[in-house]
N, C-alpha and C. Protein backbone atom coordinates (compact mmCIF):
# COMPACT_ATOMS: atom_id res chain seq x y z
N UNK A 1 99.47 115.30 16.54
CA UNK A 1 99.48 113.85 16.45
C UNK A 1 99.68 113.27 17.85
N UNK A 2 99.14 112.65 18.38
CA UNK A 2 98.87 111.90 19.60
C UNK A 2 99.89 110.59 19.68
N UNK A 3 100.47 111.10 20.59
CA UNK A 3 101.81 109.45 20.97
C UNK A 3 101.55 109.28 22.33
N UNK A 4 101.79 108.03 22.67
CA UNK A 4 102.20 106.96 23.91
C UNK A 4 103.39 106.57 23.76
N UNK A 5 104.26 106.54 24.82
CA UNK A 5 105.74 105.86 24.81
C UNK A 5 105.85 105.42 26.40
N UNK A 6 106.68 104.17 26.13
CA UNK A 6 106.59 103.56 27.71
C UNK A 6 107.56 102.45 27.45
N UNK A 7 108.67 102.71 28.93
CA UNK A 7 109.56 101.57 28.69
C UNK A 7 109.84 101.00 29.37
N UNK A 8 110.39 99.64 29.96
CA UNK A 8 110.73 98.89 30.48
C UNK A 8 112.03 98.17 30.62
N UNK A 9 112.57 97.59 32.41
CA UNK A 9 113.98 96.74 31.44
C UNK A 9 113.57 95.34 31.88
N UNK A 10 113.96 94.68 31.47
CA UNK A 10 113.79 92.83 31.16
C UNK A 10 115.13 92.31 31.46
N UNK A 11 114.19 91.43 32.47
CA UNK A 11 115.87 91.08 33.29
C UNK A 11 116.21 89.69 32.55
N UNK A 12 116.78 89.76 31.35
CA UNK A 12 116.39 88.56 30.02
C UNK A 12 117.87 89.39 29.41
N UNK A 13 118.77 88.70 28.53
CA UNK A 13 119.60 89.26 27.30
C UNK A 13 118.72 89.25 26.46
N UNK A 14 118.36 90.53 25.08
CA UNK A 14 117.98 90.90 23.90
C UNK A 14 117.84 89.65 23.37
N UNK A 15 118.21 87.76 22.99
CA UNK A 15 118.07 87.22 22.48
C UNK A 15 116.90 86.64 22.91
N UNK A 16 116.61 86.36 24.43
CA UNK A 16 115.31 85.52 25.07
C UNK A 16 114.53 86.33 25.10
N UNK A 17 114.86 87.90 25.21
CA UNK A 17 114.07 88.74 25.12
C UNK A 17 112.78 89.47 23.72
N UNK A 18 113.51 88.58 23.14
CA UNK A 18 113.45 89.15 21.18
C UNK A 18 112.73 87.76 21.06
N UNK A 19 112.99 86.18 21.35
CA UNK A 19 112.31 85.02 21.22
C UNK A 19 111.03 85.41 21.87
N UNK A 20 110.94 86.30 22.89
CA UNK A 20 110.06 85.93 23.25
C UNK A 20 108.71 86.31 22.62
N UNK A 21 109.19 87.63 22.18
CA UNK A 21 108.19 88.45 21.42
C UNK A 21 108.15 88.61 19.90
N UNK A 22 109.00 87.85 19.42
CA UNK A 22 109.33 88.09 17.93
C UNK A 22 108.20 87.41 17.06
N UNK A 23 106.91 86.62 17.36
CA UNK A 23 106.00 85.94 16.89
C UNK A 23 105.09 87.07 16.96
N UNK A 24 104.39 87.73 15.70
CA UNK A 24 103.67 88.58 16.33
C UNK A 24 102.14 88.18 16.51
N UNK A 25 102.07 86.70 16.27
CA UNK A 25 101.07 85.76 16.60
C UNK A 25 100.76 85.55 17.79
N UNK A 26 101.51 85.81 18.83
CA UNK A 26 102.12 85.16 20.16
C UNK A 26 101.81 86.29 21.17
N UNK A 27 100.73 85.91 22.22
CA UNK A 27 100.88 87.15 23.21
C UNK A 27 100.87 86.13 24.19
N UNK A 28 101.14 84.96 24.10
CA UNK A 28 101.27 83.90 25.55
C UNK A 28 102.11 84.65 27.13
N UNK A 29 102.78 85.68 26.76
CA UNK A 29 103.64 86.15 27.25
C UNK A 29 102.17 87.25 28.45
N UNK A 30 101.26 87.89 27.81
CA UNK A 30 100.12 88.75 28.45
C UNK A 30 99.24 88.67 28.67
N UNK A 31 99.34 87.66 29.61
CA UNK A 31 97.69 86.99 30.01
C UNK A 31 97.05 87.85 30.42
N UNK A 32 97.06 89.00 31.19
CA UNK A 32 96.88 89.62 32.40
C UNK A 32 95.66 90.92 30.79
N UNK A 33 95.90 90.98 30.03
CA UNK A 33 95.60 91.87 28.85
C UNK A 33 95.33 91.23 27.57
N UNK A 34 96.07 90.58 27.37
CA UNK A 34 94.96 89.59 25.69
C UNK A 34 94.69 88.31 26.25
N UNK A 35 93.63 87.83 26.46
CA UNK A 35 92.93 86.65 26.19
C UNK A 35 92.65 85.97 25.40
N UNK A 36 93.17 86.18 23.91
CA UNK A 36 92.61 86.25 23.03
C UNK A 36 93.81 86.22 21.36
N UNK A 37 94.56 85.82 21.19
CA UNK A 37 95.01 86.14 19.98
C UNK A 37 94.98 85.86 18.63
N UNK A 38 93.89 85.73 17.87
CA UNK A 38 93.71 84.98 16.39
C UNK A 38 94.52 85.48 15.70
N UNK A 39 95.30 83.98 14.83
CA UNK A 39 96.00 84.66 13.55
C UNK A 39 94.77 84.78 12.18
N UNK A 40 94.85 85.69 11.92
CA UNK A 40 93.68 85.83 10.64
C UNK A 40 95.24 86.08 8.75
N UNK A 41 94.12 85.36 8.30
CA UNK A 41 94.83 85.19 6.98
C UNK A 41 96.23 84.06 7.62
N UNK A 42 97.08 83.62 5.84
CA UNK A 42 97.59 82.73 5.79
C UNK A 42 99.28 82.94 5.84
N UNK A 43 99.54 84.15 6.67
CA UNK A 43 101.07 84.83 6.80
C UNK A 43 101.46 84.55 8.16
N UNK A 44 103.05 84.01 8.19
CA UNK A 44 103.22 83.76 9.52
C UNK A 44 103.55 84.77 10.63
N UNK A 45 103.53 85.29 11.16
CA UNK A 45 104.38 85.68 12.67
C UNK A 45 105.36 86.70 12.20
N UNK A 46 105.85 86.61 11.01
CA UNK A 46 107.37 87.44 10.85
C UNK A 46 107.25 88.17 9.70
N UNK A 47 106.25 87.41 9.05
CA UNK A 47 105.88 88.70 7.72
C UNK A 47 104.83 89.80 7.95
N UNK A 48 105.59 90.88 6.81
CA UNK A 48 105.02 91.71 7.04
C UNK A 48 103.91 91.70 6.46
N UNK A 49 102.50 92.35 6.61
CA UNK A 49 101.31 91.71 6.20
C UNK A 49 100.50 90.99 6.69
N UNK A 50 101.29 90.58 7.98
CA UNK A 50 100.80 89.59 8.70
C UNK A 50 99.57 90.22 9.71
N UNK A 51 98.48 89.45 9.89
CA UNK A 51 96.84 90.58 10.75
C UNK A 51 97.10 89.13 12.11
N UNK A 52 96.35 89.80 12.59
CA UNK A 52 95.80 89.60 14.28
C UNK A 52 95.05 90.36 14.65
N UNK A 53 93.63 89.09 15.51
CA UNK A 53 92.32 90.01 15.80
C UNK A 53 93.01 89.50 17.46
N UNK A 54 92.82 90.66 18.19
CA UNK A 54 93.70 90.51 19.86
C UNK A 54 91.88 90.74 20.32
N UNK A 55 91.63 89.56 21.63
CA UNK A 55 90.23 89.88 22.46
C UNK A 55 89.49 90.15 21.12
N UNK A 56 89.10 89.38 20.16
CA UNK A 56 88.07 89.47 19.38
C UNK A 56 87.73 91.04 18.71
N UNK A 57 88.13 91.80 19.16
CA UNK A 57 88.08 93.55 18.72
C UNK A 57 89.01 94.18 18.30
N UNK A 58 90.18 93.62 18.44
CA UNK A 58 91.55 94.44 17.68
C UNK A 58 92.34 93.82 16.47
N UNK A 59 91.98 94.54 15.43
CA UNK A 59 92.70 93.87 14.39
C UNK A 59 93.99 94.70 13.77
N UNK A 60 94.74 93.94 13.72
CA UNK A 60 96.47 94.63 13.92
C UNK A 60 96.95 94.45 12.72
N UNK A 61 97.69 95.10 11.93
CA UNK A 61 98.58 94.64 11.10
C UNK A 61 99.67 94.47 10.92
N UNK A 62 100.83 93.81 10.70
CA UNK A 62 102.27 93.79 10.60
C UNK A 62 102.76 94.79 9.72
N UNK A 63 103.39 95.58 10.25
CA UNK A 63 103.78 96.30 8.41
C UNK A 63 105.57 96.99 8.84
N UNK A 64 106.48 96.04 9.58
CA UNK A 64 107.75 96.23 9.51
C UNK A 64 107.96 95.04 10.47
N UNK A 65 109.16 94.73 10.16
CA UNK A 65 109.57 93.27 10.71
C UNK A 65 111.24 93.31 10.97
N UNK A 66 112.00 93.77 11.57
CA UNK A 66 113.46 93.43 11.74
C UNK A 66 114.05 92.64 12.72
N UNK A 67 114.80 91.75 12.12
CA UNK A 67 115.35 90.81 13.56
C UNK A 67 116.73 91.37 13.61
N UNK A 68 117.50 92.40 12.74
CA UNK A 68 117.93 93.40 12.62
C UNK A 68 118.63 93.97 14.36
N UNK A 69 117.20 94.56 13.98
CA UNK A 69 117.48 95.85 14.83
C UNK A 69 116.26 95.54 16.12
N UNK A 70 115.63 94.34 16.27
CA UNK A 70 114.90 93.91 17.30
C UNK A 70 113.38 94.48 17.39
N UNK A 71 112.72 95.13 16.29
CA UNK A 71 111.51 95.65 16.10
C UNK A 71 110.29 95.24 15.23
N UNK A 72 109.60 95.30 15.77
CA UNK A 72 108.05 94.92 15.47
C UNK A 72 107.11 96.79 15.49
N UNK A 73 106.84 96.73 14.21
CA UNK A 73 106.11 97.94 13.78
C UNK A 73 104.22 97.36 13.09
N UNK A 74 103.58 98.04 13.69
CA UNK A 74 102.34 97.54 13.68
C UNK A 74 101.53 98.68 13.28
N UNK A 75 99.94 98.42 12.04
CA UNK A 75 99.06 99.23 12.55
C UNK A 75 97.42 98.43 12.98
N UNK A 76 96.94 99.39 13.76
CA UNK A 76 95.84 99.04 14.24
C UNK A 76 94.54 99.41 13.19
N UNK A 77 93.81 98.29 12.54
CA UNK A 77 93.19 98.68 11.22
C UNK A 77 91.45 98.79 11.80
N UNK A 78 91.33 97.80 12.98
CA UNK A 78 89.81 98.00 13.15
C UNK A 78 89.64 98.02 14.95
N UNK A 79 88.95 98.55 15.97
CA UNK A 79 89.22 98.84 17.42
C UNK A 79 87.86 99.08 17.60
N UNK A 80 87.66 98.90 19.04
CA UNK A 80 86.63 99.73 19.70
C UNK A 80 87.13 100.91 20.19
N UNK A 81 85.98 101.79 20.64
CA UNK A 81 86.00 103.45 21.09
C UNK A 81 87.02 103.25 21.96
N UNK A 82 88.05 103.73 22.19
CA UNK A 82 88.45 105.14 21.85
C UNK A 82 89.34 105.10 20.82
N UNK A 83 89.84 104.14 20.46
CA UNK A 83 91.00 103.96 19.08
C UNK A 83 89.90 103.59 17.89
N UNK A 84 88.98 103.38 17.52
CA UNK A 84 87.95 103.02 16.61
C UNK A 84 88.48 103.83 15.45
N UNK A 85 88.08 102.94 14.07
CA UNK A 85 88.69 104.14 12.66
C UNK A 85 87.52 105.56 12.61
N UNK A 86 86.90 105.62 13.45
CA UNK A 86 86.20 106.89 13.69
C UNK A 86 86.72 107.98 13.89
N UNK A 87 87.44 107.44 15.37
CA UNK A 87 88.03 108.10 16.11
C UNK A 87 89.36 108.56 15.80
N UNK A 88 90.43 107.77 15.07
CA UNK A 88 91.70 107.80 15.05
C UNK A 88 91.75 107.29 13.65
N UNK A 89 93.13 107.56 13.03
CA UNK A 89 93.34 107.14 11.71
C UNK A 89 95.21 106.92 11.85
N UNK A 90 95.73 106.04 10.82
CA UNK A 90 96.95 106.07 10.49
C UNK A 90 97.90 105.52 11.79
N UNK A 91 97.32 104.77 12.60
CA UNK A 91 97.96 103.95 14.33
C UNK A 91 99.08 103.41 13.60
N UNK A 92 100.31 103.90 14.18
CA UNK A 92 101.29 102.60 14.32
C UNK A 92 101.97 102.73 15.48
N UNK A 93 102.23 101.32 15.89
CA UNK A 93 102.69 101.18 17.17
C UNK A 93 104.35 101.03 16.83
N UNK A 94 104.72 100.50 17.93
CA UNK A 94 105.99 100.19 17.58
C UNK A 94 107.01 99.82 18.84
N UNK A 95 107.28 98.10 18.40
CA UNK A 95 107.63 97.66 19.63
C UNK A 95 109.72 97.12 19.38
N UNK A 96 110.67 97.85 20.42
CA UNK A 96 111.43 97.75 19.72
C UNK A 96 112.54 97.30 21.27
N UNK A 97 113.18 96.50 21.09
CA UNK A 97 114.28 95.78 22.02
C UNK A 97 116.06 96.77 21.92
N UNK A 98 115.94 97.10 22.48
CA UNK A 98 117.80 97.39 22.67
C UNK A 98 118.60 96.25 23.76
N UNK A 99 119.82 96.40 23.78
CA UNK A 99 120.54 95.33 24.91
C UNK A 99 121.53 96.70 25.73
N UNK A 100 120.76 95.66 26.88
CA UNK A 100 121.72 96.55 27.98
C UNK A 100 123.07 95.64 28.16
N UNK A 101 124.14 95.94 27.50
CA UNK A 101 125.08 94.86 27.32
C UNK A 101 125.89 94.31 28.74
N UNK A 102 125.47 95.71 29.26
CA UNK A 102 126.57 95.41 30.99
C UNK A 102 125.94 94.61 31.59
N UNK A 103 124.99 94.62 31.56
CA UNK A 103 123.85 93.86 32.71
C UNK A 103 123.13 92.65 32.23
N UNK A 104 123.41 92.37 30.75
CA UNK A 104 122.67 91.44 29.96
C UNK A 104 121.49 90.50 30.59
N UNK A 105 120.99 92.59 30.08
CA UNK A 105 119.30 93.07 30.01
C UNK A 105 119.26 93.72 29.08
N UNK A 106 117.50 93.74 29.04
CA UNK A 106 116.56 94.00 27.52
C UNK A 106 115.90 95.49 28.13
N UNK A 107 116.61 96.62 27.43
CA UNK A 107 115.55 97.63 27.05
C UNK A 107 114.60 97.53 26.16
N UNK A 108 113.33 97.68 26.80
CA UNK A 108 112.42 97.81 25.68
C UNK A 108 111.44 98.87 26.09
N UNK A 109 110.86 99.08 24.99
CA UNK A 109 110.10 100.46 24.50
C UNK A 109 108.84 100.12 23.66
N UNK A 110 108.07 100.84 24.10
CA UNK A 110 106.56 100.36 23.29
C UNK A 110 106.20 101.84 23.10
N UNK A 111 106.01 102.53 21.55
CA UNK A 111 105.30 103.27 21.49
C UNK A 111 104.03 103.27 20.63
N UNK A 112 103.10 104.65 20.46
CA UNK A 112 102.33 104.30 19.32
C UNK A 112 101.85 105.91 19.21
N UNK A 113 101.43 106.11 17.72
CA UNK A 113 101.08 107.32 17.48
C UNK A 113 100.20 107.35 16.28
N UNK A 114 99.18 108.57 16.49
CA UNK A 114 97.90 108.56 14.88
C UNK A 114 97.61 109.40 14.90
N UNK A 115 96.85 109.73 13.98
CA UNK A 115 96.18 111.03 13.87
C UNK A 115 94.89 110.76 14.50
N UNK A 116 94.60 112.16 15.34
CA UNK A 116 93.04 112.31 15.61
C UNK A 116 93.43 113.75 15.81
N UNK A 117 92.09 114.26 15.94
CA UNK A 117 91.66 115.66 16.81
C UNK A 117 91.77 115.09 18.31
N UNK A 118 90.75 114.14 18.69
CA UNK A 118 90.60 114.04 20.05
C UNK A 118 91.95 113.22 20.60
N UNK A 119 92.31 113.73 22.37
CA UNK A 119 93.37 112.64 22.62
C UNK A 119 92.90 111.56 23.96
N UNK A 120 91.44 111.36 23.74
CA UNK A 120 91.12 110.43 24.15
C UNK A 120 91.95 108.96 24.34
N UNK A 121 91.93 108.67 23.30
CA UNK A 121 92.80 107.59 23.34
C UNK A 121 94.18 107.46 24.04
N UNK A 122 94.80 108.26 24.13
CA UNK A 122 95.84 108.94 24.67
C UNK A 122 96.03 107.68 26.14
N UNK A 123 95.58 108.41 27.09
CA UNK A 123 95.29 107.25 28.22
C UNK A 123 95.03 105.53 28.14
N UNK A 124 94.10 105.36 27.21
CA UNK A 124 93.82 104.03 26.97
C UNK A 124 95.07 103.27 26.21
N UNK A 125 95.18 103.94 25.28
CA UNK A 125 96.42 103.07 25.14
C UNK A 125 97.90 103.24 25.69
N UNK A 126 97.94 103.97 26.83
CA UNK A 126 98.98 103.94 27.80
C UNK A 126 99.24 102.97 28.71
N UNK A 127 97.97 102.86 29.03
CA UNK A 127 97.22 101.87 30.31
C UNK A 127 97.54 100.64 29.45
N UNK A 128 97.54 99.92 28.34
CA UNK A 128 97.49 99.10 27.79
C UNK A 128 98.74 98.90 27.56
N UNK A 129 99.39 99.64 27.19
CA UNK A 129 100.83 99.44 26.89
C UNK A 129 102.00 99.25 28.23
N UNK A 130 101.54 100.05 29.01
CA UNK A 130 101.83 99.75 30.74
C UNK A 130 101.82 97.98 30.93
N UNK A 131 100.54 97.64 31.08
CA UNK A 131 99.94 96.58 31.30
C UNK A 131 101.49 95.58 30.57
N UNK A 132 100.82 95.59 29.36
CA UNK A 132 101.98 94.66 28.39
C UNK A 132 103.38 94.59 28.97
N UNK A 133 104.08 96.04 28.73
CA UNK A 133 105.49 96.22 29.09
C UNK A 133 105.76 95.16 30.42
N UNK A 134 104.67 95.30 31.64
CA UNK A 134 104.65 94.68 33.11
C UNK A 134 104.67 93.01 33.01
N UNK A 135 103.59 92.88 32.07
CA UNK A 135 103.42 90.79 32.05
C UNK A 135 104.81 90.62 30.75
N UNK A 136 105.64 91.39 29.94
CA UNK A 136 106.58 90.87 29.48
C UNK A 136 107.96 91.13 30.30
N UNK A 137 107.59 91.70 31.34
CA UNK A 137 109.04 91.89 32.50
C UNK A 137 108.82 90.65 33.08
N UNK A 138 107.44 90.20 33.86
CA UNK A 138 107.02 89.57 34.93
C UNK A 138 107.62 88.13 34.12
N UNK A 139 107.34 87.77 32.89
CA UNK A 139 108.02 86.71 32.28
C UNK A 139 109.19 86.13 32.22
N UNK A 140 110.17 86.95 32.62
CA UNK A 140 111.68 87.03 33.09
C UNK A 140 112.00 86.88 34.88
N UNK A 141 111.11 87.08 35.44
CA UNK A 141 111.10 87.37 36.89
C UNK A 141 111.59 86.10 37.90
């Protein structure tokens, strides 16, 4: 099974840090990587169930929601090559906040994992997840 993991700290406390990203409607935060965020269907931001087509080609689904424990769990239902349902099956990502309490800063962590044979994808969505982790630090900066 093929994983990406990549983390970051956010010079933000877990609460501005968690506002910022807790819409999963909302990529205002990554210009630099989505251009693009449609909410599709009639669910808001926080439910689970909730879809997003990201750059017209990625359609996402919500399918865990905690304000809990600071996490956003996602799968990826339709992609271009190299994540395509061809290529890969069963994507969930998973985007999740800890507090660095001494320093009140935001650990965060972006992973994602699926089934394929090939680990093509592997890279691409590293590079992507890189990207993200960087324009949601740079937002705090």
């Amino acid at each position: 099974m093929p994983r990406v993991y990549n983390s970051i700290v956010v010079n933000a406390p877990i609460e501005r840090g968690w506002q910022r990203i807790a819409d999963f409607h909302d990529f205002s935060w990554a210009l630099s990587v989505i251009t693009k965020c449609e909410k599709i269907g009639d669910k808001d931001g926080t439910a689970v169930g909730a879809k997003r087509l990201l750059n017209g080609s990625f359609l996402d689904s919500l399918i865990a929601y905690s304000v809990l424990e600071h996490r956003i769990m996602y799968s990826i239902d339709d992609a271009p090559s190299p994540i395509s349902p061809a290529e890969i099956s069963n994507y969930v990502g998973d985007l999740h906040l800890l507090p660095i309490t001494h320093e009140r800063k935001t650990f965060v962590e972006w992973s994602g994992q699926w089934d394929s044979k090939s680990v093509e994808a592997v890279s691409f969505m590293n590079d992507i997840y890189v990207a993200l982790l960087r324009d949601l630090a740079a937002a705090f900066e």
